[in-house]
Protein backbone atom coordinates (compact mmCIF):
# COMPACT_ATOMS: atom_id res chain seq x y z
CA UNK A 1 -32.91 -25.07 121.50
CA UNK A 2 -31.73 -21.98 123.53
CA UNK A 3 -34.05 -19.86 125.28
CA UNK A 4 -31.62 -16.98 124.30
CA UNK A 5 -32.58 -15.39 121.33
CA UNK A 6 -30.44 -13.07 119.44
CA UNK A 7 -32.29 -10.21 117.22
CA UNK A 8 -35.76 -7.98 118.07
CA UNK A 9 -38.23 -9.23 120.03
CA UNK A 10 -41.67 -9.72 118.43
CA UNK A 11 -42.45 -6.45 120.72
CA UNK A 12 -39.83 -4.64 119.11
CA UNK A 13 -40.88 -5.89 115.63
CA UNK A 14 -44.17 -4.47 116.20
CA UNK A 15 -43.26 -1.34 117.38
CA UNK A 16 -40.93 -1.00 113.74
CA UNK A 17 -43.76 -1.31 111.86
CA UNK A 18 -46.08 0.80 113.77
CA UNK A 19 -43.36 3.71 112.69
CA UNK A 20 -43.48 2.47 109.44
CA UNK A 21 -46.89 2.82 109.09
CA UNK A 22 -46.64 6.34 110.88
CA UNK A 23 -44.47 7.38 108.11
CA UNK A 24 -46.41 6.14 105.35
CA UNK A 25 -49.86 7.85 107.10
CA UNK A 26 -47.82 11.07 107.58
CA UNK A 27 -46.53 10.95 103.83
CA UNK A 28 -49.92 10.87 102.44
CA UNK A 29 -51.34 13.96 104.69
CA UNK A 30 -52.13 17.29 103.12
CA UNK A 31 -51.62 20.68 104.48
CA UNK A 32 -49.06 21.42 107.55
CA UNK A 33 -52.10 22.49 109.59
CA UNK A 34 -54.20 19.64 108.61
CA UNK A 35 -51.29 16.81 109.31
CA UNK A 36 -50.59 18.80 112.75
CA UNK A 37 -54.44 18.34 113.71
CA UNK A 38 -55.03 14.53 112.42
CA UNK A 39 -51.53 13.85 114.42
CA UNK A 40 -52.89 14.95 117.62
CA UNK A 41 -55.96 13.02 117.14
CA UNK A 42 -53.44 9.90 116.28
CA UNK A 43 -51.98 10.29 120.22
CA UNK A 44 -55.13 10.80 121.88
CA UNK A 45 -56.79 7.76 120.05
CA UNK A 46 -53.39 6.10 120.37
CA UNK A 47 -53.37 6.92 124.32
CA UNK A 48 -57.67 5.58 124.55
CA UNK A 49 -56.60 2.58 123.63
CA UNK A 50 -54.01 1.79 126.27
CA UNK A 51 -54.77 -0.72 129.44
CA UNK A 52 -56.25 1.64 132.52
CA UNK A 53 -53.21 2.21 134.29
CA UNK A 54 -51.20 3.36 131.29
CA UNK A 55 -53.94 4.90 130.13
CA UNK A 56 -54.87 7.38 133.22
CA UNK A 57 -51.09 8.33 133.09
CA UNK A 58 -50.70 8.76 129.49
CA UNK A 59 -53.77 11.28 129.60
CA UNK A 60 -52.03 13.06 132.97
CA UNK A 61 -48.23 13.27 131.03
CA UNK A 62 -50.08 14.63 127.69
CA UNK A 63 -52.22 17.16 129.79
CA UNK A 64 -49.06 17.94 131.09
CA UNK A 65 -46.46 18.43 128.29
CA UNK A 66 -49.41 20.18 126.16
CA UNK A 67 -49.82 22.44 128.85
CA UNK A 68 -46.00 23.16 129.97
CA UNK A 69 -44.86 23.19 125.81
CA UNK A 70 -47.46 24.17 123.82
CA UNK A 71 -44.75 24.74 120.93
CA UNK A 72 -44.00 20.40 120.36
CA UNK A 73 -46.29 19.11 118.65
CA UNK A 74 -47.84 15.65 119.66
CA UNK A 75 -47.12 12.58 117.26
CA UNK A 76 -46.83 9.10 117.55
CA UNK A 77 -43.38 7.50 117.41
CA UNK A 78 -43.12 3.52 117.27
CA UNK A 79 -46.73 3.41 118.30
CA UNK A 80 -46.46 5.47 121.50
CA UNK A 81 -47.37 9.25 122.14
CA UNK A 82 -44.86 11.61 121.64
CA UNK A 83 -44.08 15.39 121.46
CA UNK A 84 -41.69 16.43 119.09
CA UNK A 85 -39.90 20.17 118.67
CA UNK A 86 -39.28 21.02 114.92
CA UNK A 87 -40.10 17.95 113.39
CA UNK A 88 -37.86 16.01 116.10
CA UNK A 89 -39.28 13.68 119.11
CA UNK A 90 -38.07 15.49 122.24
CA UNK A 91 -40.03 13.08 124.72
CA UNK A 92 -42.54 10.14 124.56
CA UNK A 93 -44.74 8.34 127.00
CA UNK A 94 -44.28 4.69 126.53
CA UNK A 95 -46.85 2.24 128.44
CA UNK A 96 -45.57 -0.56 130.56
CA UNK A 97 -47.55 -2.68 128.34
CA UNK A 98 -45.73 -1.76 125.05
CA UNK A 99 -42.72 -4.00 125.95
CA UNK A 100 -44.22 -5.89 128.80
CA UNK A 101 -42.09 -3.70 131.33
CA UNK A 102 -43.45 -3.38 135.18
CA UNK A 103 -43.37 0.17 134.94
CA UNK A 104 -44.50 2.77 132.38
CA UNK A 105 -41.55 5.59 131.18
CA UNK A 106 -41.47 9.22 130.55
CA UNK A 107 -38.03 9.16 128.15
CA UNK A 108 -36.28 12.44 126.44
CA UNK A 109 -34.44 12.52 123.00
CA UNK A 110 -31.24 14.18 121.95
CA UNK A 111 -32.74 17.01 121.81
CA UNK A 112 -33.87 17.89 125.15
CA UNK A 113 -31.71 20.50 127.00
CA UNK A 114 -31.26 18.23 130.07
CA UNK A 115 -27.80 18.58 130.22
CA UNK A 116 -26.78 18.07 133.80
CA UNK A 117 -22.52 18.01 133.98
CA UNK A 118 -20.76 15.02 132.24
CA UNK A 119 -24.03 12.69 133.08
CA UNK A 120 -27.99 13.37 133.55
CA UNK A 121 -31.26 11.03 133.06
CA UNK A 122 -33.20 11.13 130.04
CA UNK A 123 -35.70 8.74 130.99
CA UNK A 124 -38.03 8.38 133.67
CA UNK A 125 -40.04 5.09 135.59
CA UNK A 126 -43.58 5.96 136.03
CA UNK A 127 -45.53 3.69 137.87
CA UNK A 128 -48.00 6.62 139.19
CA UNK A 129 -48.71 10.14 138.01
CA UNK A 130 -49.33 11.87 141.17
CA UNK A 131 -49.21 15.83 141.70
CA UNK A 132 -45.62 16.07 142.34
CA UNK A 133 -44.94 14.17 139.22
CA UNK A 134 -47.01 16.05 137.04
CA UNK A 135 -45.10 19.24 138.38
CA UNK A 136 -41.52 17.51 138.11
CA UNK A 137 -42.67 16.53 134.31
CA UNK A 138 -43.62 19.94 133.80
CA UNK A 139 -40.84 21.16 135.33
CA UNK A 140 -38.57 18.30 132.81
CA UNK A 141 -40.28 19.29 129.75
CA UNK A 142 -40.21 23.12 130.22
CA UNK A 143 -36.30 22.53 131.04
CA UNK A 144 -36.10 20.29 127.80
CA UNK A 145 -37.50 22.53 125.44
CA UNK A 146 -35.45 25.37 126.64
């Protein structure tokens, strides 16, 4: 038997599902105002359940990116906090844990004005949220939103 396997990992898997269910939660909420309110509880439980580390610098990046955009609304997204402009994810947080990574990651979608010539970063290692960091992800997410 190989040890290379071909296909998602059972991380992977999960994190399908967890959208899934996101969609299926979302589809049964009522009002706009009442589905924007329950989602932002979804992240904040979502981020109180993550290990310590993750945790402390999921709550920094969301105090952040609430503060620097208060126009994207928070969500979840496969499972992991997210902040999405018109209806579409323009970042996420996603915890080293989620995929057993070493390091946690601030990533940006396609629609984040990040544009930076022919080639620019859209995601981010975080393996502390220090000052400077919280300022360059405000800095990021202000940029992104445009």
């Amino acid at each position: 038997m190989s040890s290379t396997r071909e296909g998602f990992t059972a991380e992977e898997r999960a994190a399908m599902k967890e959208y899934a269910q996101e969609l299926k939660t979302a589809a049964r909420r009522g009002s706009r105002a009442d589905k924007a309110a329950q989602e932002a509880q979804d992240v904040l439980a979502k981020i109180a359940e993550l290990p310590d580390s993750d945790r402390v610098m999921a709550e920094r990046v969301h105090a952040v990116v609430t503060a620097s955009a208060p126009s994207l609304a928070p969500r979840l997204w496969y499972g992991m906090p997210a902040y999405a402009l018109e209806g579409k994810v323009l970042c996420f947080f996603q915890s080293a844990e989620k995929f057993k990574a070493r390091y946690a990651t601030l990533g940006f979608n396609d629609p984040a004005r990040l544009d930076d010539g022919p080639m620019w970063a859209t995601s981010f290692a975080l393996t502390e949220v220090t000052d400077d960091v919280e300022a360059r992800i405000g800095a990021l997410v202000t940029q992104a939103v445009g």
